[in-house]
PDB file of N, CA and C in Angstrom:
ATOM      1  N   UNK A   1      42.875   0.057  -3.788  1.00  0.00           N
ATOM      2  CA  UNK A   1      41.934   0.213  -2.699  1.00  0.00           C
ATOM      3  C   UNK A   1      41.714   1.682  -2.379  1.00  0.00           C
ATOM      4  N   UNK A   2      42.752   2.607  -2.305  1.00  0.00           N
ATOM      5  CA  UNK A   2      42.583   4.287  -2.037  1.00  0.00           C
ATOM      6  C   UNK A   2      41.806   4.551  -3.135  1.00  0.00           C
ATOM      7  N   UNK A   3      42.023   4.374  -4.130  1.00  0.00           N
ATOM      8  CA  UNK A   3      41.194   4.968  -5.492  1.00  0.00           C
ATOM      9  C   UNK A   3      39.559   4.765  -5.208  1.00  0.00           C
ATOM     10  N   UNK A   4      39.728   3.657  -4.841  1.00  0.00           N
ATOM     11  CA  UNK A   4      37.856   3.283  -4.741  1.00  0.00           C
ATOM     12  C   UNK A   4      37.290   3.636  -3.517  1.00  0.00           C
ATOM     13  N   UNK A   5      38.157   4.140  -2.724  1.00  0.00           N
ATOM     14  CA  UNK A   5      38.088   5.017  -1.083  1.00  0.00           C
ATOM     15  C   UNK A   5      37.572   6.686  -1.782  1.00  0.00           C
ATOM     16  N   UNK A   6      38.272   7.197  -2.267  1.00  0.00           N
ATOM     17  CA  UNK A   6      38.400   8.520  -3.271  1.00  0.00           C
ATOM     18  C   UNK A   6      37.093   8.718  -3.644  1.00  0.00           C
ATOM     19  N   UNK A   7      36.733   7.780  -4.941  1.00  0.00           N
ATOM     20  CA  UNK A   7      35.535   7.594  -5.763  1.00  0.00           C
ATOM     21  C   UNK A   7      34.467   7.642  -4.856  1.00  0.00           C
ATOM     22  N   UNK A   8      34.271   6.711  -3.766  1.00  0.00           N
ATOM     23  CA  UNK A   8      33.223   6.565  -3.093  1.00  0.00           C
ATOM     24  C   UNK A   8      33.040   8.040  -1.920  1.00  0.00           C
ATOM     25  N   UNK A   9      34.309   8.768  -1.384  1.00  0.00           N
ATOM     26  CA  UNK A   9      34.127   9.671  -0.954  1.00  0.00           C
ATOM     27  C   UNK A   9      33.571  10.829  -1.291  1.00  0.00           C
ATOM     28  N   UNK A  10      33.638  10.751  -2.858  1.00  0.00           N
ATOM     29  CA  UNK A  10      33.244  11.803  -3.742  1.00  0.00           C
ATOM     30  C   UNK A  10      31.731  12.193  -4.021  1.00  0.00           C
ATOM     31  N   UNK A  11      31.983  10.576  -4.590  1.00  0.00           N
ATOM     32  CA  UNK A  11      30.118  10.379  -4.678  1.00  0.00           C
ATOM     33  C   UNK A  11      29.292  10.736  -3.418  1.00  0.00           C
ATOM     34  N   UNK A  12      29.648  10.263  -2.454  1.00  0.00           N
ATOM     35  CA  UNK A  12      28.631  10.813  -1.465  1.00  0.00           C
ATOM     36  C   UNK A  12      28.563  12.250  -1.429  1.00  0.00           C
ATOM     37  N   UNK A  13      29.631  12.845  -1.252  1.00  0.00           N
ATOM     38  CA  UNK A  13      29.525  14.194  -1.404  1.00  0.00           C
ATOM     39  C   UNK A  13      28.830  14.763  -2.184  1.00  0.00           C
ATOM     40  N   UNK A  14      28.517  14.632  -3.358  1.00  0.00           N
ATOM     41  CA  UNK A  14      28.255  14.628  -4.763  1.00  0.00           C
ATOM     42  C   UNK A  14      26.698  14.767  -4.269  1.00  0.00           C
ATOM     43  N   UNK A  15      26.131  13.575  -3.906  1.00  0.00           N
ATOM     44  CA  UNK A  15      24.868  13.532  -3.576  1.00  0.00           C
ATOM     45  C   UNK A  15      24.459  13.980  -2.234  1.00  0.00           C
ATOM     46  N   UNK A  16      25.218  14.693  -1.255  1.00  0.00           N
ATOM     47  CA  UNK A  16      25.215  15.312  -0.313  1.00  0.00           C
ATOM     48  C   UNK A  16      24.576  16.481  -0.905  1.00  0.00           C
ATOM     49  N   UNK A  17      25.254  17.454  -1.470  1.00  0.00           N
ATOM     50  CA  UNK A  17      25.296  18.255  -2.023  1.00  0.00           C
ATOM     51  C   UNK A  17      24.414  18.744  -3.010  1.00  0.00           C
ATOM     52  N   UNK A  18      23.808  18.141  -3.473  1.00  0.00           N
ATOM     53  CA  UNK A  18      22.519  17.541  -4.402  1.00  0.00           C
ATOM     54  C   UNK A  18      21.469  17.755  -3.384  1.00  0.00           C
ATOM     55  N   UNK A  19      21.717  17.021  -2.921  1.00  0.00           N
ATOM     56  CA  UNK A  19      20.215  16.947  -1.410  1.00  0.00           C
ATOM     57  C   UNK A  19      20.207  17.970  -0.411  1.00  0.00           C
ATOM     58  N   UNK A  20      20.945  19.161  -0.574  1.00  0.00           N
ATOM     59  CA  UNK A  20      20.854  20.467   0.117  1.00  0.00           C
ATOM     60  C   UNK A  20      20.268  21.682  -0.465  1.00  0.00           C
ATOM     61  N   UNK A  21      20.503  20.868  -1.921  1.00  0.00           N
ATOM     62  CA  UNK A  21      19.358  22.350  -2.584  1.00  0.00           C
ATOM     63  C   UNK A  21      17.854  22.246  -2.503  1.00  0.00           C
ATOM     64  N   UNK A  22      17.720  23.396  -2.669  1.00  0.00           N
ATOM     65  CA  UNK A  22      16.219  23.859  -2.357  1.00  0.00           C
ATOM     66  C   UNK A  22      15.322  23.359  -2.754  1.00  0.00           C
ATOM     67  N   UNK A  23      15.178  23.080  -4.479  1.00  0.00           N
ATOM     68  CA  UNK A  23      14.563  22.105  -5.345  1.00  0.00           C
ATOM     69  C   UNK A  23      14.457  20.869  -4.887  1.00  0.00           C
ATOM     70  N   UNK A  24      15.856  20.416  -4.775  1.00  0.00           N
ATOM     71  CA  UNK A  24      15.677  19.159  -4.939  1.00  0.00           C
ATOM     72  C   UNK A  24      15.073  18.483  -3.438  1.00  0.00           C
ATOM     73  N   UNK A  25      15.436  19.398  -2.286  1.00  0.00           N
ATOM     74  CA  UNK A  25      14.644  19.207  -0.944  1.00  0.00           C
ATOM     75  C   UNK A  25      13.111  19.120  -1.090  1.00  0.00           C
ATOM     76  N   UNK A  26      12.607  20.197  -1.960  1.00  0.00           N
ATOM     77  CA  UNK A  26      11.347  19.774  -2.233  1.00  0.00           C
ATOM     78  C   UNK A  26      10.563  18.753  -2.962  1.00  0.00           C
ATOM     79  N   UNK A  27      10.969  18.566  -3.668  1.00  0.00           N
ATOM     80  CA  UNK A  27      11.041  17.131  -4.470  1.00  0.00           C
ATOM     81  C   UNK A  27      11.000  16.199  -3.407  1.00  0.00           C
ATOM     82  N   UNK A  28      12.552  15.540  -2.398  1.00  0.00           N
ATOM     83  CA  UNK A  28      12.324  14.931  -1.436  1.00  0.00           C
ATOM     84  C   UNK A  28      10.736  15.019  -0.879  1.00  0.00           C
ATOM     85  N   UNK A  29      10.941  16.072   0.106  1.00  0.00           N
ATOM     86  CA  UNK A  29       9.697  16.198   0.888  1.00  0.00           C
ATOM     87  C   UNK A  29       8.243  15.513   0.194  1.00  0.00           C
ATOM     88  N   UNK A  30       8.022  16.340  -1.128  1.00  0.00           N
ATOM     89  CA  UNK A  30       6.687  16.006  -1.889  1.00  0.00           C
ATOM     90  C   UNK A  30       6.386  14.599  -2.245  1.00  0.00           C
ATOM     91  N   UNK A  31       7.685  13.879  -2.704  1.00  0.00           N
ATOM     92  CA  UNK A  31       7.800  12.796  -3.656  1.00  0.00           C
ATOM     93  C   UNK A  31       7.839  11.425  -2.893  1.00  0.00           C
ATOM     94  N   UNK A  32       8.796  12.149  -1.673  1.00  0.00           N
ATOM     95  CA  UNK A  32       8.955  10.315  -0.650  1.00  0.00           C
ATOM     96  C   UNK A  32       9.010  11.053   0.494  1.00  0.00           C
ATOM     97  N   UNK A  33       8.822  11.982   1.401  1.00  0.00           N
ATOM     98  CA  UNK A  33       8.194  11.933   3.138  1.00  0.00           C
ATOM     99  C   UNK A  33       6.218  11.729   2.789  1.00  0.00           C
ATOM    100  N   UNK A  34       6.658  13.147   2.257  1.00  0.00           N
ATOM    101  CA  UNK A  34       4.789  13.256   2.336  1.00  0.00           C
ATOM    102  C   UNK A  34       4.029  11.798   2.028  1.00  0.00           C
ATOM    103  N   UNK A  35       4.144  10.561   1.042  1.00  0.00           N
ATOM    104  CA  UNK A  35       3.201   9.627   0.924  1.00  0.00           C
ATOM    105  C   UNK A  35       4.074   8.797   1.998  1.00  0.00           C
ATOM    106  N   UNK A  36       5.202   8.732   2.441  1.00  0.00           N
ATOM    107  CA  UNK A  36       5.719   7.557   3.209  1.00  0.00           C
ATOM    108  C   UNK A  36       5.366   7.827   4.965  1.00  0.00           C
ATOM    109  N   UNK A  37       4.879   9.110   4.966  1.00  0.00           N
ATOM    110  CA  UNK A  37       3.836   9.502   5.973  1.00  0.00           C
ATOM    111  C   UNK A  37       2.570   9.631   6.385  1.00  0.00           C
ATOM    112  N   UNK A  38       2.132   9.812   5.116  1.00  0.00           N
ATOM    113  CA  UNK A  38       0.708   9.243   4.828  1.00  0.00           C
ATOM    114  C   UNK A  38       0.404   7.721   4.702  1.00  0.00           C
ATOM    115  N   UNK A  39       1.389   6.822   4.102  1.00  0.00           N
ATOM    116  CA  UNK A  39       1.085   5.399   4.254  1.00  0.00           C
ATOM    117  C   UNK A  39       1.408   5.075   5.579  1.00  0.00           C
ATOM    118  N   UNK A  40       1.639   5.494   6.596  1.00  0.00           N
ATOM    119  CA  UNK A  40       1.991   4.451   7.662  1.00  0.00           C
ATOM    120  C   UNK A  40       1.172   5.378   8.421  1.00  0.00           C
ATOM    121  N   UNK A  41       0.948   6.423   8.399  1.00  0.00           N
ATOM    122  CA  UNK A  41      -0.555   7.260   9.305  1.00  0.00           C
ATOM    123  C   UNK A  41      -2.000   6.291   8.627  1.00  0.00           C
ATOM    124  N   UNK A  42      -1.706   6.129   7.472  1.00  0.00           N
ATOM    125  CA  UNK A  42      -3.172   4.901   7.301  1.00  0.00           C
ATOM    126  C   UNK A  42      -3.102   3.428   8.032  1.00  0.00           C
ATOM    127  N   UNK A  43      -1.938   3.499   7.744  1.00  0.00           N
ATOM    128  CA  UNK A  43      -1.489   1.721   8.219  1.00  0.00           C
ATOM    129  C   UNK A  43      -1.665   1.853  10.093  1.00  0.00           C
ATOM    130  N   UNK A  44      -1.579   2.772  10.409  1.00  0.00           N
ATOM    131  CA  UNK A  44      -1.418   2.832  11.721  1.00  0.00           C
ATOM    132  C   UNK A  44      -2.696   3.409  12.972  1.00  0.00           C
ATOM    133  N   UNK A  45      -3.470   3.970  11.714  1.00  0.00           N
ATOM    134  CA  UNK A  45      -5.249   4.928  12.015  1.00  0.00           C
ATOM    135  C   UNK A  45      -5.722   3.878  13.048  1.00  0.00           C
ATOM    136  N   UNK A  46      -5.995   2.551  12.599  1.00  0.00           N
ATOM    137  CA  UNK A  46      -7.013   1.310  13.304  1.00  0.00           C
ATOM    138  C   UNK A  46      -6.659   1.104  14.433  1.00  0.00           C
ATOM    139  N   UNK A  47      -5.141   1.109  14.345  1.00  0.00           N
ATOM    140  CA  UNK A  47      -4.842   1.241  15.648  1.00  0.00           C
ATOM    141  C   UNK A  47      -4.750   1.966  16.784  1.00  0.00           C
ATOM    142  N   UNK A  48      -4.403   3.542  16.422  1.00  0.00           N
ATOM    143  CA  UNK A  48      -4.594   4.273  17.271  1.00  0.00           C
ATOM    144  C   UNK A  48      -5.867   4.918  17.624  1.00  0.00           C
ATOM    145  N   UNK A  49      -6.645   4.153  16.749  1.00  0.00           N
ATOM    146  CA  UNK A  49      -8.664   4.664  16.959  1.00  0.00           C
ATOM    147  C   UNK A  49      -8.767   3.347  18.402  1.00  0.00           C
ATOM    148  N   UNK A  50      -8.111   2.096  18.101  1.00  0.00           N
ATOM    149  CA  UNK A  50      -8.837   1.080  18.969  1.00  0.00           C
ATOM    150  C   UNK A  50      -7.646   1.462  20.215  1.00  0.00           C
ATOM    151  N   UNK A  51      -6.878   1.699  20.464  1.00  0.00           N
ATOM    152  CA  UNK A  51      -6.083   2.078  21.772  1.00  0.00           C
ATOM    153  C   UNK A  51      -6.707   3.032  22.563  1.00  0.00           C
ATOM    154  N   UNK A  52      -7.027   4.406  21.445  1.00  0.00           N
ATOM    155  CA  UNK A  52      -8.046   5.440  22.144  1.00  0.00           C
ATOM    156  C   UNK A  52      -8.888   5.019  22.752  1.00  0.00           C
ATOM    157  N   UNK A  53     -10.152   3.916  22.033  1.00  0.00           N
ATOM    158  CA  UNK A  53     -11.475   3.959  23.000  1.00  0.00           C
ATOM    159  C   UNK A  53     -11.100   2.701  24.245  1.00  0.00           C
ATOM    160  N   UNK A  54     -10.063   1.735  23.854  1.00  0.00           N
ATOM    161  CA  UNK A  54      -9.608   0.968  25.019  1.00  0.00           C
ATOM    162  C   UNK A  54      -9.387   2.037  26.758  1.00  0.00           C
ATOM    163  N   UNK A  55      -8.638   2.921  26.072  1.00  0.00           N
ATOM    164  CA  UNK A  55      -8.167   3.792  26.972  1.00  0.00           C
ATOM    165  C   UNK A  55      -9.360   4.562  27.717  1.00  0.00           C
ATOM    166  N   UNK A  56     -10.329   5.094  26.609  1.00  0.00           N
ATOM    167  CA  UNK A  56     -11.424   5.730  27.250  1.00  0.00           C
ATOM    168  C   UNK A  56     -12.287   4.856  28.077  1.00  0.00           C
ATOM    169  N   UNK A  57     -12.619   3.295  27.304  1.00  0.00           N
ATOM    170  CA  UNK A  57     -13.393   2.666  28.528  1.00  0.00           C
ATOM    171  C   UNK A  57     -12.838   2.186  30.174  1.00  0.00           C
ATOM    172  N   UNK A  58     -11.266   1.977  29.742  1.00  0.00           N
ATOM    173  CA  UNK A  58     -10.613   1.574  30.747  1.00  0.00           C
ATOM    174  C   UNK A  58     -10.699   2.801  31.719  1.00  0.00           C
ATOM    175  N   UNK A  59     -10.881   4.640  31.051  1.00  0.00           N
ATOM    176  CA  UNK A  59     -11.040   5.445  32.443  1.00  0.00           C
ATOM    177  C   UNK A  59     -12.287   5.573  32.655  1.00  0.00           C
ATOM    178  N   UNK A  60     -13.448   5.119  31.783  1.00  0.00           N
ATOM    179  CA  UNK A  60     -14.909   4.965  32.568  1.00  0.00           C
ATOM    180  C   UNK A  60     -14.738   4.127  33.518  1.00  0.00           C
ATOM    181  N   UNK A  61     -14.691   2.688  33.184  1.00  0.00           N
ATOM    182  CA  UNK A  61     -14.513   1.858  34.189  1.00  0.00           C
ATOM    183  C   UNK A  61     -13.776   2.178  35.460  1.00  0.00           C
ATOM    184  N   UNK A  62     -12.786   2.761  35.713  1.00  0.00           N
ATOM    185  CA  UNK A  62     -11.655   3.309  36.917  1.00  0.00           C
ATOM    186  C   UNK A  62     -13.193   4.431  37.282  1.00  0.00           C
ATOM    187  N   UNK A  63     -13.575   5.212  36.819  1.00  0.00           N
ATOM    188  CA  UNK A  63     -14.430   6.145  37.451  1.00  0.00           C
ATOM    189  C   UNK A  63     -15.403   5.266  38.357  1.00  0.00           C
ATOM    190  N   UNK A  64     -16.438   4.486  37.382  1.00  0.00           N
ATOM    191  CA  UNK A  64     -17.428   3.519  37.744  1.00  0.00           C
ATOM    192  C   UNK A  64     -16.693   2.665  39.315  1.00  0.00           C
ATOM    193  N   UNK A  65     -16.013   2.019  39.312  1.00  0.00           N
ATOM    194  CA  UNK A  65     -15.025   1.478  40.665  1.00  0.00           C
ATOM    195  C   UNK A  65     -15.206   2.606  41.601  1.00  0.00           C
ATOM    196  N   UNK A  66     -14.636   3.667  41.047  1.00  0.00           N
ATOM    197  CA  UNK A  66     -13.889   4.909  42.387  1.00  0.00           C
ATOM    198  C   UNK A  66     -15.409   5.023  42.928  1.00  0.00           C
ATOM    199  N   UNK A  67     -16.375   5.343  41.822  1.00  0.00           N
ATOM    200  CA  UNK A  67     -17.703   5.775  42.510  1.00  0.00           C
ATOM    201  C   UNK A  67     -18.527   4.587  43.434  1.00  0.00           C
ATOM    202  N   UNK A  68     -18.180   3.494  43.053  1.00  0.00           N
ATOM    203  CA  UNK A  68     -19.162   2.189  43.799  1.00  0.00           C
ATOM    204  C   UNK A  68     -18.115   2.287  45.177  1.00  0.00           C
ATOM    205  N   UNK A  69     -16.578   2.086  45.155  1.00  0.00           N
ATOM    206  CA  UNK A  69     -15.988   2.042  46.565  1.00  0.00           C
ATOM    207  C   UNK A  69     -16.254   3.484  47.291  1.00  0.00           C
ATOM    208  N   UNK A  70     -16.952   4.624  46.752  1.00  0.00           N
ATOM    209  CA  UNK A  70     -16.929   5.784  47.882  1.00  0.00           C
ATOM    210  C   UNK A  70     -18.403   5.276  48.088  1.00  0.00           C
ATOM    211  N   UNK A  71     -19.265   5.262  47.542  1.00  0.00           N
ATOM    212  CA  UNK A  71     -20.743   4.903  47.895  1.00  0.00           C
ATOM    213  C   UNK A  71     -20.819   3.533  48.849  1.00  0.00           C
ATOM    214  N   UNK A  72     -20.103   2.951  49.113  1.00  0.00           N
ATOM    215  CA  UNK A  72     -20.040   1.704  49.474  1.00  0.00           C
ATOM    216  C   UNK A  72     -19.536   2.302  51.200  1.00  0.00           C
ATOM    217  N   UNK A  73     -17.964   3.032  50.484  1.00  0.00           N
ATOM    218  CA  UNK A  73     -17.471   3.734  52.320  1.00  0.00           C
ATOM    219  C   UNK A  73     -18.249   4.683  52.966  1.00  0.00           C
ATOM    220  N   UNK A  74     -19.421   4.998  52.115  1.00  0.00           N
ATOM    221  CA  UNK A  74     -20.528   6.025  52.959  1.00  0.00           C
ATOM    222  C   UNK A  74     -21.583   5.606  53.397  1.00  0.00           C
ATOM    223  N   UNK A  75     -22.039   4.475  52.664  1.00  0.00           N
ATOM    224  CA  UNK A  75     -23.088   3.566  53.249  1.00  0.00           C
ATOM    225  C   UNK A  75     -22.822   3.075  54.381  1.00  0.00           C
ATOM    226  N   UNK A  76     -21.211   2.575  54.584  1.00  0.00           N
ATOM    227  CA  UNK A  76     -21.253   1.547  56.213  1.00  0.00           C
ATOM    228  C   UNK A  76     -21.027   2.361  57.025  1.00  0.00           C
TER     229      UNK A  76
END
């Protein structure tokens, strides 16, 4: 059981160590952030386009209200 405690401590290290160099960070970055950021910024566009204009009509509408209840408290 220690032996395969050892082995496995190693290896990570191993690939710790690996994944701190410069190269191979770039690689990371280029190879799997950059498209795994770009796929879920596509997967996610429709949605944050239809939340935006929800949001924008929901503060027309709040304007449209504020303006009918002051026109309304100046009329009586």
């Amino acid at each position: 059981m220690g032996a395969l405690v050892n082995i496995t401590k190693e290896a990570i290290d191993t690939i710790l160590l690996e994944t701190r160099k410069e190269d191979n960070m770039i690689k990371i970055k280029r190879d799997v952030m950059d498209p795994l950021i770009d796929y879920t910024f596509q997967k996610l566009y429709p949605y944050i386009v239809i939340t935006s204009i929800m949001f924008f009509l929901i503060f027309i509408l709040a304007i449209a209200i504020l303006y009918m209840l002051i026109k309304k408290n100046i009329m009586s």
